[in-house]
Protein backbone atom coordinates (compact mmCIF):
# COMPACT_ATOMS: atom_id res chain seq x y z
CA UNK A 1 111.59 93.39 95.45
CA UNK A 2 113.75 93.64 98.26
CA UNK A 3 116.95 95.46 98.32
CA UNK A 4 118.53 91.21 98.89
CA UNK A 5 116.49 90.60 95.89
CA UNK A 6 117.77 93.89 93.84
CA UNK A 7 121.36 93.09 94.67
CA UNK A 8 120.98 89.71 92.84
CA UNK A 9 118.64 90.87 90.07
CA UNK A 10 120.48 93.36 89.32
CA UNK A 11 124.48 93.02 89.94
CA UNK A 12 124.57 96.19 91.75
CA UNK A 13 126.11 96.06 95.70
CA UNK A 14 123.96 97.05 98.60
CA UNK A 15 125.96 99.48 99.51
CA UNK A 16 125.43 101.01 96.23
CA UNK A 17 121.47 100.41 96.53
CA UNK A 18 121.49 102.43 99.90
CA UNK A 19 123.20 105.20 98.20
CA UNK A 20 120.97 105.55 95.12
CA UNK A 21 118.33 106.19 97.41
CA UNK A 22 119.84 108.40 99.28
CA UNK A 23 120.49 109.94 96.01
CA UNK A 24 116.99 109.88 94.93
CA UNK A 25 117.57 107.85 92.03
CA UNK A 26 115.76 105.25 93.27
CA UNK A 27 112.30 105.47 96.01
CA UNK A 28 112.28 102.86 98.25
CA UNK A 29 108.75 101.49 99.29
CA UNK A 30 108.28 100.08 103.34
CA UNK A 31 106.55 97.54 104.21
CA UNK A 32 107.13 97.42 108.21
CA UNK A 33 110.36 96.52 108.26
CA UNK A 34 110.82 95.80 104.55
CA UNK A 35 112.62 98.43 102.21
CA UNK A 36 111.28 97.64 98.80
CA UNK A 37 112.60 98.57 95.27
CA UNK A 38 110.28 98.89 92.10
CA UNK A 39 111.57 96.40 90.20
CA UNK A 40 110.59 98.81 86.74
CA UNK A 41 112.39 101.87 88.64
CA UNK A 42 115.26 99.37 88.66
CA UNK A 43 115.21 98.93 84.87
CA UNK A 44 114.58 102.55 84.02
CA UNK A 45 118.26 103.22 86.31
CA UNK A 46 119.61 100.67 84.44
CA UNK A 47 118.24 101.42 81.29
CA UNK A 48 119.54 105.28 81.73
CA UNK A 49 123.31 104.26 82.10
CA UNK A 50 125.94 104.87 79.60
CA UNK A 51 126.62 102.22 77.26
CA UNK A 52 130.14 100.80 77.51
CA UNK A 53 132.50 101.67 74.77
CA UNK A 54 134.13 98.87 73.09
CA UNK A 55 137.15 98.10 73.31
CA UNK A 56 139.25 99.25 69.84
């Protein structure tokens, strides 16, 4: 997906996207001018936050 798509799949900012991969946490793809996300890489960053505490 793209990183347009990403942002709306996933709730995360662009900004935040770019510096992921910067990061490494995520590998961008190309396709000419097209930066690509895996969508499953997206779920395994996703999948490997911290759960929210509730509220008590």
């Amino acid at each position: 997906m793209t990183i347009n798509d990403a942002v709306a799949y996933s709730g995360i900012g662009r900004t935040k996207l770019y510096e992921l991969v910067k990061l490494g946490q995520l590998t961008p793809k190309k396709l000419g001018t097209r930066t690509l996300i895996i969508t499953e890489e997206l779920d395994a960053y996703i999948r490997s936050l911290p759960d929210m505490k509730s509220a008590a």
